[in-house]
Protein backbone atom coordinates (compact mmCIF):
# COMPACT_ATOMS: atom_id res chain seq x y z
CA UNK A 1 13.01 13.20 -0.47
CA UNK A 2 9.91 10.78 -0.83
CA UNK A 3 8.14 9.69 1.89
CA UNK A 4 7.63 6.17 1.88
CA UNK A 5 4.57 4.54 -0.40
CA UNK A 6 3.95 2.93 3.36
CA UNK A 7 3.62 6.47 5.28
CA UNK A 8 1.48 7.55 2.16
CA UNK A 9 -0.82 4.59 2.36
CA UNK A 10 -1.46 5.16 6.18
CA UNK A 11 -3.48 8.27 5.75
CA UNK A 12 -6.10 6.13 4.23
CA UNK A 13 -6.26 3.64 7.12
CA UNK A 14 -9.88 2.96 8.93
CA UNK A 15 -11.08 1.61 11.53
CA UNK A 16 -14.15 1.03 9.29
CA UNK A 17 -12.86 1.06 6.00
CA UNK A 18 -14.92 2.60 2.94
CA UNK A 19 -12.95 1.45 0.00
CA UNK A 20 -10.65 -1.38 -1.11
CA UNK A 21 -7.77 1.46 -1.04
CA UNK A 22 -8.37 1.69 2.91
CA UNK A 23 -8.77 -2.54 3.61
CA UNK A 24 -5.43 -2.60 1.61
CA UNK A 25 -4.11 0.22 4.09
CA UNK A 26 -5.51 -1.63 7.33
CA UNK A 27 -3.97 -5.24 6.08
CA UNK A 28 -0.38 -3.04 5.33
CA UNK A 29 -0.64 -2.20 8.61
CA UNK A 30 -1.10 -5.11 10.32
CA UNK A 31 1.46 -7.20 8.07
CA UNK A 32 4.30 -6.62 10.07
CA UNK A 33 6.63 -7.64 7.20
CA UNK A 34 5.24 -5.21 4.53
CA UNK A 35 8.55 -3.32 3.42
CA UNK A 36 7.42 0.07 5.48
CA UNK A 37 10.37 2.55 4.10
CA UNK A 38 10.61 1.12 0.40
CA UNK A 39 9.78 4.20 -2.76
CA UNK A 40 10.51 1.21 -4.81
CA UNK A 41 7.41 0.10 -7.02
CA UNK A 42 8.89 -3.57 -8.05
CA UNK A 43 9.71 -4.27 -4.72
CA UNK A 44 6.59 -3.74 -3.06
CA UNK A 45 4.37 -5.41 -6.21
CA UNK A 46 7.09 -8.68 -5.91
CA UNK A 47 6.14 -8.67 -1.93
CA UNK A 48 3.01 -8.60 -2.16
CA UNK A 49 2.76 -11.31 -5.20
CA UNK A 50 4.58 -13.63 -2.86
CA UNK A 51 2.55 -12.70 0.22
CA UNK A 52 -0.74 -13.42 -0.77
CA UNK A 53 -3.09 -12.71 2.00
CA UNK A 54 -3.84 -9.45 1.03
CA UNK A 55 -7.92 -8.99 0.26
CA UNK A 56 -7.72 -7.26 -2.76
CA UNK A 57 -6.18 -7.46 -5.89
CA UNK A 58 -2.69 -5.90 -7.64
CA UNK A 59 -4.97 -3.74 -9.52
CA UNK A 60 -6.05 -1.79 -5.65
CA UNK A 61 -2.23 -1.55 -5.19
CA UNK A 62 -1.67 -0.03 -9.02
CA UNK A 63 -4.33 2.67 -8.12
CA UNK A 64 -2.35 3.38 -5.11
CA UNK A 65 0.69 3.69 -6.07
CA UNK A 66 -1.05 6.09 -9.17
CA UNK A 67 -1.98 8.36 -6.33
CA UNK A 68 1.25 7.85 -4.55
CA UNK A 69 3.10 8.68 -6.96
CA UNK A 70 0.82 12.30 -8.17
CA UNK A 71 0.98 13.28 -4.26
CA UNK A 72 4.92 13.21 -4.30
CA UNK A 73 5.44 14.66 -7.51
């Protein structure tokens, strides 16, 4: 079974993040609506379309979910 794109994105949280990958980890973390146990790529993109207070844009969560998706395959 797949771990959730959520768990996956948490081992690029910072406290001082690097990258956009790890500011979009640190604002997943602290939205405490972000859909934490989805696998589901169109329901994560349509959440955070609607919820737009993340800093970067769709194409930070496209190159996540690209390396999501190699590190469960």
């Amino acid at each position: 079974m797949y771990r959730s794109f959520y768990h996956f994105l948490m081992k690029y949280r910072s406290t001082a993040p690097r990258d956009a990958i790890s500011r979009f980890a640190n604002a997943a973390y602290d939205d405490l609506e972000f859909p934490k146990n989805s696998e589901d790529y169109d329901e994560i993109s349509s959440y955070l379309e609607v919820n737009g207070h993340y800093p970067e844009s769709m194409a930070i969560f496209d190159e996540a979910w690209e390396l999501y998706i190699i590190s469960e395959s």
